[in-house]
ModelCIF file with pLDDT and N, C-alpha, C, O atoms, coordinates in Angstrom:
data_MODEL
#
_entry.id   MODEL 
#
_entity.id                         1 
_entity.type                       polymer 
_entity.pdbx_number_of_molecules   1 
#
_entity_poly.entity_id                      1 
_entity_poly.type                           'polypeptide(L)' 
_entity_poly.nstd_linkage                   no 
_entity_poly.nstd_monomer                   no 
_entity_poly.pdbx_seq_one_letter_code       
;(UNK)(UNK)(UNK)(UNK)(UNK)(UNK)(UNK)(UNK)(UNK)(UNK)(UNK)(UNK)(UNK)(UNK)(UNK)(UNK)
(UNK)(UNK)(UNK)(UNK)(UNK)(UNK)(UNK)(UNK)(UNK)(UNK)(UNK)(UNK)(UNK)(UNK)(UNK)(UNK)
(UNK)(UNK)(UNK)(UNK)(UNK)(UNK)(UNK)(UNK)(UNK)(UNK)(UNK)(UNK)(UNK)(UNK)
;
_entity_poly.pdbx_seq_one_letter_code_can   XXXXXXXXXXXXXXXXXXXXXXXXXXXXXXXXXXXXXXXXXXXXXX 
_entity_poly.pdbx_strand_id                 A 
#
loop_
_entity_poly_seq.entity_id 
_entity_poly_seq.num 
_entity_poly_seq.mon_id 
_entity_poly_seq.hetero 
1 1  UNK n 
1 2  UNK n 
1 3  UNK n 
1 4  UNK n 
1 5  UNK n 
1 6  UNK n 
1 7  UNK n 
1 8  UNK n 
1 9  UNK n 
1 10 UNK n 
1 11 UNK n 
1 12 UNK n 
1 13 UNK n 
1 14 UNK n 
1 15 UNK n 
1 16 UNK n 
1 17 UNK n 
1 18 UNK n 
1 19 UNK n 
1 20 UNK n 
1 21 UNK n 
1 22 UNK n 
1 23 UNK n 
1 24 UNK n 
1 25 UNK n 
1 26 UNK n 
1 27 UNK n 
1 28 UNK n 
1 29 UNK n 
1 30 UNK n 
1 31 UNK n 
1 32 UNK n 
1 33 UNK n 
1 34 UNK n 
1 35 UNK n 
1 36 UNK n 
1 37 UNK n 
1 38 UNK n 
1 39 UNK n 
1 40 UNK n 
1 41 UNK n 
1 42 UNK n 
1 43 UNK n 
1 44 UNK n 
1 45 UNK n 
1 46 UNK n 
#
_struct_asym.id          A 
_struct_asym.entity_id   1 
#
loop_
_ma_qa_metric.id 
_ma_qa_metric.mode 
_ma_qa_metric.name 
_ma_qa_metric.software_group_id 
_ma_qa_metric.type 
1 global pLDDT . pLDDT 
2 local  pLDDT . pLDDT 
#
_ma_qa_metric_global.metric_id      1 
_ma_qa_metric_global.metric_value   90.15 
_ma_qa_metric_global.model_id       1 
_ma_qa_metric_global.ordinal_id     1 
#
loop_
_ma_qa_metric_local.label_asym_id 
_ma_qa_metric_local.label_comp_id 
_ma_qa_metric_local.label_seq_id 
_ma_qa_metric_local.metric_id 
_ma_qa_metric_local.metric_value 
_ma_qa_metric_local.model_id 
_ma_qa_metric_local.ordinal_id 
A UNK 1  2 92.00 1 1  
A UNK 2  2 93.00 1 2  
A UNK 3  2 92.00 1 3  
A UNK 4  2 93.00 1 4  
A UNK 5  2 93.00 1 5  
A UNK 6  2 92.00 1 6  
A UNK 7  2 91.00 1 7  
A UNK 8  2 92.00 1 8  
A UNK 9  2 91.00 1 9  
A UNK 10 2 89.00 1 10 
A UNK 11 2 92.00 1 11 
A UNK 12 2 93.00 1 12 
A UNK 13 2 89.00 1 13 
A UNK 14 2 89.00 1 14 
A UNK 15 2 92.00 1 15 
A UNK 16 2 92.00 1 16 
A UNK 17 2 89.00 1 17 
A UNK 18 2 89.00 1 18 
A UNK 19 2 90.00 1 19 
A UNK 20 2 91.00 1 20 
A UNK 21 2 90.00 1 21 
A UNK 22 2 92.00 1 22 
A UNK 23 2 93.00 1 23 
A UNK 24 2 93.00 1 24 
A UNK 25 2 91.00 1 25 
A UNK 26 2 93.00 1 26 
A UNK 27 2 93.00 1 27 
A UNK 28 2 91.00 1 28 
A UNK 29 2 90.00 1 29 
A UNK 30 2 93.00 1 30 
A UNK 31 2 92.00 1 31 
A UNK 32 2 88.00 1 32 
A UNK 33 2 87.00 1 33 
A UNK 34 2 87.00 1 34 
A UNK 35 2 86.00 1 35 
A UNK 36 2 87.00 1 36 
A UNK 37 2 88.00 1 37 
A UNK 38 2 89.00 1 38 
A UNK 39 2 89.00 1 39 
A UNK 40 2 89.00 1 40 
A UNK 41 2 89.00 1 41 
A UNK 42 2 89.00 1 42 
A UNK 43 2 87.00 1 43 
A UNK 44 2 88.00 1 44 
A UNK 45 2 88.00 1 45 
A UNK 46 2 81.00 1 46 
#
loop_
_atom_site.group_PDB 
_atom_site.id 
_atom_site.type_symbol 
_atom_site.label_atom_id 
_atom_site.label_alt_id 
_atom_site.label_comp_id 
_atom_site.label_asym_id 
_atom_site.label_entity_id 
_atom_site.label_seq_id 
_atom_site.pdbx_PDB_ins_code 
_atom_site.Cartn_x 
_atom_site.Cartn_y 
_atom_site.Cartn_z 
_atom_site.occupancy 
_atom_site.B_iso_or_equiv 
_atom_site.pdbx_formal_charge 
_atom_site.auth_seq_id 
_atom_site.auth_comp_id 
_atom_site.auth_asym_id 
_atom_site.auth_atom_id 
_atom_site.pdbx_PDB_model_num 
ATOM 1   N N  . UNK A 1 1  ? 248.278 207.449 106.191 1.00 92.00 ? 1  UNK A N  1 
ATOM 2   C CA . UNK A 1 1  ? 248.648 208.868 106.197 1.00 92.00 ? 1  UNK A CA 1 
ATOM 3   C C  . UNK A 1 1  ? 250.091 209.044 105.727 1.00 92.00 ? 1  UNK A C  1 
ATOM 4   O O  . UNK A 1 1  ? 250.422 209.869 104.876 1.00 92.00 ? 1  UNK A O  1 
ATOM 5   N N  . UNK A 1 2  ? 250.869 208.259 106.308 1.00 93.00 ? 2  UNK A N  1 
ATOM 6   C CA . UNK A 1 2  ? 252.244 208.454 105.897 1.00 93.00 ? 2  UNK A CA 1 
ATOM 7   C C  . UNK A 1 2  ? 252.594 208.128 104.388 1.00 93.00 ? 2  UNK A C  1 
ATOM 8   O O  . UNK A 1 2  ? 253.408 208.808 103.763 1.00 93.00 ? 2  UNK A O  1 
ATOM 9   N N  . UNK A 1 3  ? 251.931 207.050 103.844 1.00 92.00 ? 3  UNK A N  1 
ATOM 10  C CA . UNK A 1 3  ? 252.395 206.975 102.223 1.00 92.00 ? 3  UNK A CA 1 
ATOM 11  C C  . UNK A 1 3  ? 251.143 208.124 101.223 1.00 92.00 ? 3  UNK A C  1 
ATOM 12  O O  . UNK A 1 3  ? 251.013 208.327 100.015 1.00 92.00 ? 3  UNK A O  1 
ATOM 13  N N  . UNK A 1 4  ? 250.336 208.712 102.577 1.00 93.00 ? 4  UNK A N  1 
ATOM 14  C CA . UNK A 1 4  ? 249.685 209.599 101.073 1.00 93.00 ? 4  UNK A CA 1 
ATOM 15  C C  . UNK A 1 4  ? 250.682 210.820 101.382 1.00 93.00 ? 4  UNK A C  1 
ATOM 16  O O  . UNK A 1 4  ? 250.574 211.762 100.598 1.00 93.00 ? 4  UNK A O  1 
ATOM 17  N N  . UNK A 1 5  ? 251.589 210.942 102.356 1.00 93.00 ? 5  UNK A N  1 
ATOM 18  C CA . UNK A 1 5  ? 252.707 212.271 102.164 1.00 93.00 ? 5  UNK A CA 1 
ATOM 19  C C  . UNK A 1 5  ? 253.762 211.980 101.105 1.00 93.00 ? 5  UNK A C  1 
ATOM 20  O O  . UNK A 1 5  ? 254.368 212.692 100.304 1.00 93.00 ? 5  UNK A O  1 
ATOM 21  N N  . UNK A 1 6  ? 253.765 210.156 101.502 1.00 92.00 ? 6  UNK A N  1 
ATOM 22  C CA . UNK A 1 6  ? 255.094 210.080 100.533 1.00 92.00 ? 6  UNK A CA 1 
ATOM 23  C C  . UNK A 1 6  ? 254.607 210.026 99.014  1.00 92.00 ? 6  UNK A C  1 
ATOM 24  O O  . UNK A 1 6  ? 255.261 210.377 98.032  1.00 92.00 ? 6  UNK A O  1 
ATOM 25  N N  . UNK A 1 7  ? 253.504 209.586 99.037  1.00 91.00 ? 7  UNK A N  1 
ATOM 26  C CA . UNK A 1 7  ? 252.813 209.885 96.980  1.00 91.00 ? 7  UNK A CA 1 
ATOM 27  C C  . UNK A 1 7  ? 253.301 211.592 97.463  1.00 91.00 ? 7  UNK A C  1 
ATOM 28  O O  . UNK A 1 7  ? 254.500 211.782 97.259  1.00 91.00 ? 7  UNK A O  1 
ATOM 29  N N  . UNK A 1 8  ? 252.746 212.493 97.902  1.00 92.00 ? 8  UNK A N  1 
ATOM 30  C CA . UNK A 1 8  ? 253.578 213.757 97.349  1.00 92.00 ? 8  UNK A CA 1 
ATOM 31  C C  . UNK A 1 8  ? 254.696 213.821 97.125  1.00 92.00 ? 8  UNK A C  1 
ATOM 32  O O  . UNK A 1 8  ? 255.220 214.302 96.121  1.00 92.00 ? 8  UNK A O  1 
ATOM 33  N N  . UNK A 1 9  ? 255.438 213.117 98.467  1.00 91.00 ? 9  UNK A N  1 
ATOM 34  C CA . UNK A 1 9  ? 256.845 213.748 98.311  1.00 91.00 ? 9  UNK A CA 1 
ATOM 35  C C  . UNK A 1 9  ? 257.374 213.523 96.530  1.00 91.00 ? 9  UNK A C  1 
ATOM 36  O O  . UNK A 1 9  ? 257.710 214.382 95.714  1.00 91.00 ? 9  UNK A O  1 
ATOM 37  N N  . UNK A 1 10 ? 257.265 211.912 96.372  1.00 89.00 ? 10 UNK A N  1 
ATOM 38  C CA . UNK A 1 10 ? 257.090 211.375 95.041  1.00 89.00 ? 10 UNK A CA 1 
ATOM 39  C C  . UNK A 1 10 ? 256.900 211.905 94.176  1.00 89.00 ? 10 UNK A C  1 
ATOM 40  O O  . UNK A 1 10 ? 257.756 211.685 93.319  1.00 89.00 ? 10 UNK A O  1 
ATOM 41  N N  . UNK A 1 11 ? 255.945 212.759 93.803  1.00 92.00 ? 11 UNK A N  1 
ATOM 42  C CA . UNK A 1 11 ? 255.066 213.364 92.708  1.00 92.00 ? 11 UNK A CA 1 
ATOM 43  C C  . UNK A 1 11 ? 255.856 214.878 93.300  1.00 92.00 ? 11 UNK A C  1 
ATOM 44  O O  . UNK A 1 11 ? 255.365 215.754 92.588  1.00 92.00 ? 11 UNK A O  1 
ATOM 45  N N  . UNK A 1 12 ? 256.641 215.402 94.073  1.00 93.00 ? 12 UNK A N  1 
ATOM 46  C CA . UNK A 1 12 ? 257.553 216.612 93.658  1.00 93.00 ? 12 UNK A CA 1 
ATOM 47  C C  . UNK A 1 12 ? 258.624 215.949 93.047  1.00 93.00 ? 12 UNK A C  1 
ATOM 48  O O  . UNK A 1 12 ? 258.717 216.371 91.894  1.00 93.00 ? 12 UNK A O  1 
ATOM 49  N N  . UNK A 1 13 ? 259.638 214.941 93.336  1.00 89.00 ? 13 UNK A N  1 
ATOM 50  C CA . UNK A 1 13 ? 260.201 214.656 93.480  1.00 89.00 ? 13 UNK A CA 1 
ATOM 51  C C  . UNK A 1 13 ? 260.479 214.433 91.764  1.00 89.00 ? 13 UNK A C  1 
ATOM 52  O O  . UNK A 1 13 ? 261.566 214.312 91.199  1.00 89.00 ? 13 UNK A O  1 
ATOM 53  N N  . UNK A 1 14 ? 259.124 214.425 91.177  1.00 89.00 ? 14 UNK A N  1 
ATOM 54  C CA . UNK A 1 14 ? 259.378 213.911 89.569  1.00 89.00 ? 14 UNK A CA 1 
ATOM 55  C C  . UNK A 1 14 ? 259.111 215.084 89.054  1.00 89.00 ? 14 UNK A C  1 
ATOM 56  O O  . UNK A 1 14 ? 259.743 215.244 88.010  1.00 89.00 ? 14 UNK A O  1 
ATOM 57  N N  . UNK A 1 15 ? 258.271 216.210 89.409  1.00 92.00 ? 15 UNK A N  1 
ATOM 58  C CA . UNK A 1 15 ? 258.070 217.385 89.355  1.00 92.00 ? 15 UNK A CA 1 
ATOM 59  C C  . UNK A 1 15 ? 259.342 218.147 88.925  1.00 92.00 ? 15 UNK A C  1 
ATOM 60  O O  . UNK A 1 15 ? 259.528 218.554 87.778  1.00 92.00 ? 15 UNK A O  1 
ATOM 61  N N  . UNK A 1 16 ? 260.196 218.300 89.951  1.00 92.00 ? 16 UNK A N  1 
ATOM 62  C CA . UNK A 1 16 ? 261.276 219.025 90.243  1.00 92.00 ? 16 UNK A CA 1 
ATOM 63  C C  . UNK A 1 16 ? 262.478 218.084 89.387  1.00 92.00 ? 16 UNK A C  1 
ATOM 64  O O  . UNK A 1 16 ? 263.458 218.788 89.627  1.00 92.00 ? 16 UNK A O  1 
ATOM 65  N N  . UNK A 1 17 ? 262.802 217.380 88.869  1.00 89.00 ? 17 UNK A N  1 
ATOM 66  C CA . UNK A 1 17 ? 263.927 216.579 88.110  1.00 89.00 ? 17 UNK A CA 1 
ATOM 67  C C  . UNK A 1 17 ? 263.200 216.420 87.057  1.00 89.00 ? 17 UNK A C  1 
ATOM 68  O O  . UNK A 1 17 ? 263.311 217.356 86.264  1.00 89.00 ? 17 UNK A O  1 
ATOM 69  N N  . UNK A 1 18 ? 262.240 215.289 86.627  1.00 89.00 ? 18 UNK A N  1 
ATOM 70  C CA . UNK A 1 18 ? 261.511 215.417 85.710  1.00 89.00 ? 18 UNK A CA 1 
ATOM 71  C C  . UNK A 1 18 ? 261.232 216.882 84.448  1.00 89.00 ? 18 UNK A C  1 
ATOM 72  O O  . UNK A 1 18 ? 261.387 217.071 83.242  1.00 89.00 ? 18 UNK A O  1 
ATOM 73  N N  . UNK A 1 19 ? 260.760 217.626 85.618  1.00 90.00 ? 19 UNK A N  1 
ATOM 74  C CA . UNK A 1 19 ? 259.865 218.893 84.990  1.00 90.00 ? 19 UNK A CA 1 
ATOM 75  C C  . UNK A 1 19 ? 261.391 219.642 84.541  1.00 90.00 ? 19 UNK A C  1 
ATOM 76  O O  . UNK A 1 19 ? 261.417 220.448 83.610  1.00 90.00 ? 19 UNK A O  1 
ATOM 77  N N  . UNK A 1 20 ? 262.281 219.379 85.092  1.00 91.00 ? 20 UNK A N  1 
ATOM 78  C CA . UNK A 1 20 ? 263.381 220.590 84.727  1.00 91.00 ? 20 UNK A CA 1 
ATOM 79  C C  . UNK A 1 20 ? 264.060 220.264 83.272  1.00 91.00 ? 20 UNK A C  1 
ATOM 80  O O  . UNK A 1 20 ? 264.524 221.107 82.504  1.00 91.00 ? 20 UNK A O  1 
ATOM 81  N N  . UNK A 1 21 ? 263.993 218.271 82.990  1.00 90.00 ? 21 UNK A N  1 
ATOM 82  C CA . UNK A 1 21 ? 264.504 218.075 81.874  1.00 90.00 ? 21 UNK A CA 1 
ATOM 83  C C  . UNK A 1 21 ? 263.585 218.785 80.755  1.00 90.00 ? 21 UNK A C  1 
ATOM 84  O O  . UNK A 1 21 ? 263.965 219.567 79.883  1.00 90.00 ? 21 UNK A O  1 
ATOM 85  N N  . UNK A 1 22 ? 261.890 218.175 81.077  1.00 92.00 ? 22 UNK A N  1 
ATOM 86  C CA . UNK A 1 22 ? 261.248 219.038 80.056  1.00 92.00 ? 22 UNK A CA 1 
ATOM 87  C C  . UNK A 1 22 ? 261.258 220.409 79.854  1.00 92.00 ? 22 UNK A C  1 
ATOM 88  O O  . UNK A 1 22 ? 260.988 220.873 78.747  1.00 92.00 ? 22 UNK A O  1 
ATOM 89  N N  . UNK A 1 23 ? 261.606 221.270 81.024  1.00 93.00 ? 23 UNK A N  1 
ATOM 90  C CA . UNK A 1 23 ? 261.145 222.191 80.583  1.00 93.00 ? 23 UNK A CA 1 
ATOM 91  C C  . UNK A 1 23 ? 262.587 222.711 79.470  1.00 93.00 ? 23 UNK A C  1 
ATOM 92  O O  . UNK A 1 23 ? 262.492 223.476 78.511  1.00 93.00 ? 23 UNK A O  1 
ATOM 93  N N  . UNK A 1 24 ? 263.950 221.977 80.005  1.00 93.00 ? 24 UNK A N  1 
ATOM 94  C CA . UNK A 1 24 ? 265.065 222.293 78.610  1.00 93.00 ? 24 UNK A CA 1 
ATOM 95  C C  . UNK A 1 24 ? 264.196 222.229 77.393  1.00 93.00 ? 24 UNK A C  1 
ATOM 96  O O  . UNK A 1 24 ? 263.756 223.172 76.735  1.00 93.00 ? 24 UNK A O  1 
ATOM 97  N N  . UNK A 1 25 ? 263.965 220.425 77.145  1.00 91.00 ? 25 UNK A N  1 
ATOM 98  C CA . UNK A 1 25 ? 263.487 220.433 76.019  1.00 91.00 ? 25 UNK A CA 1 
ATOM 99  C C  . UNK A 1 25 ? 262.386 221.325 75.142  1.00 91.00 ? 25 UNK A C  1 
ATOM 100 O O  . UNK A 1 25 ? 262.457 221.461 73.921  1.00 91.00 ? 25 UNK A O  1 
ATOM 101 N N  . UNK A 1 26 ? 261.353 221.910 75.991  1.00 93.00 ? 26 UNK A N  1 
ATOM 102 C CA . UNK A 1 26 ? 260.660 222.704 75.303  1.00 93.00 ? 26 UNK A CA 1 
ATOM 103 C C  . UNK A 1 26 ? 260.576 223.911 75.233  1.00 93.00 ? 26 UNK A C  1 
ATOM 104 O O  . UNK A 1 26 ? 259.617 224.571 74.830  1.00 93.00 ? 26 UNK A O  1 
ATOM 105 N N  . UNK A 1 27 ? 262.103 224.455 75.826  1.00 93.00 ? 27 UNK A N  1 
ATOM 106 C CA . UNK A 1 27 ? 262.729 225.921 75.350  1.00 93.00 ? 27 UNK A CA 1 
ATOM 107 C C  . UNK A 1 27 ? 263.723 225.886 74.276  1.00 93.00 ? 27 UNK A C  1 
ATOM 108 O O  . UNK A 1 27 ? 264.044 226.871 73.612  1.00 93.00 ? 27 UNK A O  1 
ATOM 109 N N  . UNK A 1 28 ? 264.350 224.318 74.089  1.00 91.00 ? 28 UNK A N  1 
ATOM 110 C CA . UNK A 1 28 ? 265.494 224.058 73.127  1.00 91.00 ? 28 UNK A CA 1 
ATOM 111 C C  . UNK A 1 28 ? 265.394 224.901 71.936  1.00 91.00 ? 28 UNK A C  1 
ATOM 112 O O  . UNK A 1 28 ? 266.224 225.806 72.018  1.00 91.00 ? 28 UNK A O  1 
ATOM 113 N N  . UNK A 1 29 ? 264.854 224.948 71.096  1.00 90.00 ? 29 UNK A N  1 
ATOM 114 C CA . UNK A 1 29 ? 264.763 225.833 69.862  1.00 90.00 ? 29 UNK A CA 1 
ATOM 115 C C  . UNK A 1 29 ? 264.704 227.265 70.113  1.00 90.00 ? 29 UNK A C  1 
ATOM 116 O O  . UNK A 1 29 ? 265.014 228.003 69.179  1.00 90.00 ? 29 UNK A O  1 
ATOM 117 N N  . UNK A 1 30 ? 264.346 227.788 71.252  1.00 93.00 ? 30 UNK A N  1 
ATOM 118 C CA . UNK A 1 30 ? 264.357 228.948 71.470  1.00 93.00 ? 30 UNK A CA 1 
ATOM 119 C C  . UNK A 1 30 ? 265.676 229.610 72.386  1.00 93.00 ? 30 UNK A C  1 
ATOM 120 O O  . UNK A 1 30 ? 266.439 230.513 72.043  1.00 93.00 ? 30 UNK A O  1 
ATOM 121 N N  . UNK A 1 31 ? 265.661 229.126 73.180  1.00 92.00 ? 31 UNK A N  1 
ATOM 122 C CA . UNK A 1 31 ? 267.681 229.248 73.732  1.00 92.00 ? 31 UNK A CA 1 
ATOM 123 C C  . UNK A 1 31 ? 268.428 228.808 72.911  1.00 92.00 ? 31 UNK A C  1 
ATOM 124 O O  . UNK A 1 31 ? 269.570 228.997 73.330  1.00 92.00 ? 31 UNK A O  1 
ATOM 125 N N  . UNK A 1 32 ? 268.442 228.347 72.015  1.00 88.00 ? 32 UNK A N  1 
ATOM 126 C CA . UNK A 1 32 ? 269.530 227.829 70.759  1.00 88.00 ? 32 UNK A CA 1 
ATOM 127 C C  . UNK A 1 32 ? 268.935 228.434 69.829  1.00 88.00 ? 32 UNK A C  1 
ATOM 128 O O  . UNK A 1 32 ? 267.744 228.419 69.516  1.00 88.00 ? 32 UNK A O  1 
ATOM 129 N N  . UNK A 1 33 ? 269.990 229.084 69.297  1.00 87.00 ? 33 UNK A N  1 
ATOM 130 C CA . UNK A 1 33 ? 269.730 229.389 67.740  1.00 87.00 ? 33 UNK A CA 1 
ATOM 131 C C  . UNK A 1 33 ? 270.258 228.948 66.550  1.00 87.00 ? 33 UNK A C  1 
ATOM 132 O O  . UNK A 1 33 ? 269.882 229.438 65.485  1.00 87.00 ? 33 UNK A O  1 
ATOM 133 N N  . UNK A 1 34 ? 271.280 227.875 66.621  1.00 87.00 ? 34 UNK A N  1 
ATOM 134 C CA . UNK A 1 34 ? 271.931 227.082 65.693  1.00 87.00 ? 34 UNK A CA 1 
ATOM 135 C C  . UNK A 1 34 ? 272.306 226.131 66.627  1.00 87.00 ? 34 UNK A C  1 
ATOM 136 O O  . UNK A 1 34 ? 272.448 226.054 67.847  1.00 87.00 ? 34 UNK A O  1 
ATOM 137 N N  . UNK A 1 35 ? 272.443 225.271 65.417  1.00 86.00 ? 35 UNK A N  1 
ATOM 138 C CA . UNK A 1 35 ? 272.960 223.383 66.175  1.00 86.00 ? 35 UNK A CA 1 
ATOM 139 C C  . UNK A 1 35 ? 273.718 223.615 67.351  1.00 86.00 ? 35 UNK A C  1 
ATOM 140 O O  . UNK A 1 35 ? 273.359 223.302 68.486  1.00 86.00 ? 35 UNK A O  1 
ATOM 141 N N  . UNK A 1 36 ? 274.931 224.255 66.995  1.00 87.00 ? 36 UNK A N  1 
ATOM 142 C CA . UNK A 1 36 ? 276.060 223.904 68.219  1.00 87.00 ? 36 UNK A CA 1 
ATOM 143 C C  . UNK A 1 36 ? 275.203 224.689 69.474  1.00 87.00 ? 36 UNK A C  1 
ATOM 144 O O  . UNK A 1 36 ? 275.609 224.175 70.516  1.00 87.00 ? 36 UNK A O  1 
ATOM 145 N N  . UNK A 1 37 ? 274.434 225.470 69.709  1.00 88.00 ? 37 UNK A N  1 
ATOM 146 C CA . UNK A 1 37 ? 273.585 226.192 70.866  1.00 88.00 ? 37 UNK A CA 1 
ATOM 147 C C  . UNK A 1 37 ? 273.029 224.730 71.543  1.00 88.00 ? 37 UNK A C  1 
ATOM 148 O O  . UNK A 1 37 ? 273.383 224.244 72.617  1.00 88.00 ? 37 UNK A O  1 
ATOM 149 N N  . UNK A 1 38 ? 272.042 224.184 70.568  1.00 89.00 ? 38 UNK A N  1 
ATOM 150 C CA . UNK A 1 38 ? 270.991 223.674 71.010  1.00 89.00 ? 38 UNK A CA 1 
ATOM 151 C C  . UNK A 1 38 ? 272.117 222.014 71.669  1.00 89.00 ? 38 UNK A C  1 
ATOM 152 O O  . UNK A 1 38 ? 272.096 221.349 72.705  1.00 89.00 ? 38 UNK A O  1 
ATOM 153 N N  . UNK A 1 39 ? 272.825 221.971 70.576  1.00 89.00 ? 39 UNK A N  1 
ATOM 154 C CA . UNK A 1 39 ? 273.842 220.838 71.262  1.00 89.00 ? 39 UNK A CA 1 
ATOM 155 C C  . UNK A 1 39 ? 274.033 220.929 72.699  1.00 89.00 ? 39 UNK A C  1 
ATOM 156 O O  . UNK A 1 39 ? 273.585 220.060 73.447  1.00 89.00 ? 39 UNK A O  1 
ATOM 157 N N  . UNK A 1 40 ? 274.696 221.968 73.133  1.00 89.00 ? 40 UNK A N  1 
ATOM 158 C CA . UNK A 1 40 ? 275.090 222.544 74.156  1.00 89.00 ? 40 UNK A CA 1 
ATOM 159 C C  . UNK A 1 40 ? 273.970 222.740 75.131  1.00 89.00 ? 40 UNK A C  1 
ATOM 160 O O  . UNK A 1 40 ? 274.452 222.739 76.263  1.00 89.00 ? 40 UNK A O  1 
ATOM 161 N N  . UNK A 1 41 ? 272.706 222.902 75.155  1.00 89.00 ? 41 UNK A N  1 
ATOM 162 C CA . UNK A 1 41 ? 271.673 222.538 76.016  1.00 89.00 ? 41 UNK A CA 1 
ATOM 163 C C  . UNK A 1 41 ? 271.383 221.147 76.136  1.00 89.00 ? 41 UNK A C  1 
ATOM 164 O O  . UNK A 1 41 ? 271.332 220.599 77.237  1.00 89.00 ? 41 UNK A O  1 
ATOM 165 N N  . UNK A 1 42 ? 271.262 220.775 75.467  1.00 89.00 ? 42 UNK A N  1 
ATOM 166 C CA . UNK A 1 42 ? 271.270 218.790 75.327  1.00 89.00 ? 42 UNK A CA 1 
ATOM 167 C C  . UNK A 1 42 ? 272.186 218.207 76.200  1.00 89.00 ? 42 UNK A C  1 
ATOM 168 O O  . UNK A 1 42 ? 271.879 217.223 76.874  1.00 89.00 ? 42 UNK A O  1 
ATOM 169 N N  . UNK A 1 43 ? 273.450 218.810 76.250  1.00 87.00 ? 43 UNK A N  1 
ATOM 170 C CA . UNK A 1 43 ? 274.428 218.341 76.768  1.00 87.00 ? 43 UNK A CA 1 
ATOM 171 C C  . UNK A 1 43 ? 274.696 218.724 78.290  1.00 87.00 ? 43 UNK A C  1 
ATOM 172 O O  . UNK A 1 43 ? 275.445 218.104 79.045  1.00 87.00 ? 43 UNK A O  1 
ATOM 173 N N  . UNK A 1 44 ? 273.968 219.826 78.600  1.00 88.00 ? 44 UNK A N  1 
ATOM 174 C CA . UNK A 1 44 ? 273.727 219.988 79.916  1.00 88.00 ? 44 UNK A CA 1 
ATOM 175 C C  . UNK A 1 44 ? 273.046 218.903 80.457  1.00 88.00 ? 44 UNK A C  1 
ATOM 176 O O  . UNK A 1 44 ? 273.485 218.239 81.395  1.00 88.00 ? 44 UNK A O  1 
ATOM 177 N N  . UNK A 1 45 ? 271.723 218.653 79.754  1.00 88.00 ? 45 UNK A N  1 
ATOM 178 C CA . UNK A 1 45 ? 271.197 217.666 80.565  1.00 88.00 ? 45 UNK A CA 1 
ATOM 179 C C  . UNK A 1 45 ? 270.940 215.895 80.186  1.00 88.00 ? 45 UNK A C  1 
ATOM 180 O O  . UNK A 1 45 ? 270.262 215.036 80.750  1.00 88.00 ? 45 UNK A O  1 
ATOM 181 N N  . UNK A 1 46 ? 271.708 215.866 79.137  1.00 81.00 ? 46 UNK A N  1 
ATOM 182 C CA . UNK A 1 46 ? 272.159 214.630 78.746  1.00 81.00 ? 46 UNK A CA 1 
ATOM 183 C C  . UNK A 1 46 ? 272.629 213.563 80.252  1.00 81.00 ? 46 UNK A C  1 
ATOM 184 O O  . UNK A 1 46 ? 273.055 212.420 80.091  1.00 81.00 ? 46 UNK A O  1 
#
């Protein structure tokens, strides 16, 4: 019981860090509208 809480905790855990890098990357072209923009999102989460 206790490691099927911790597979969740786990699986937020990549959710929530994970999911936040992707979700930069697959707004990048759209919050940036020229290089130095999109640089500047990269570099947040670089």
């Amino acid at each position: 019981v206790i490691w099927a809480v911790l597979l969740g905790v786990l699986l937020t855990g990549l959710a929530v860090m994970v999911g936040m890098d992707m979700g930069v990357g697959s707004m990048l072209r759209f919050v940036g509208r020229n290089d130095a923009e999109r640089r500047v999102a990269l570099n947040i989460i670089g």
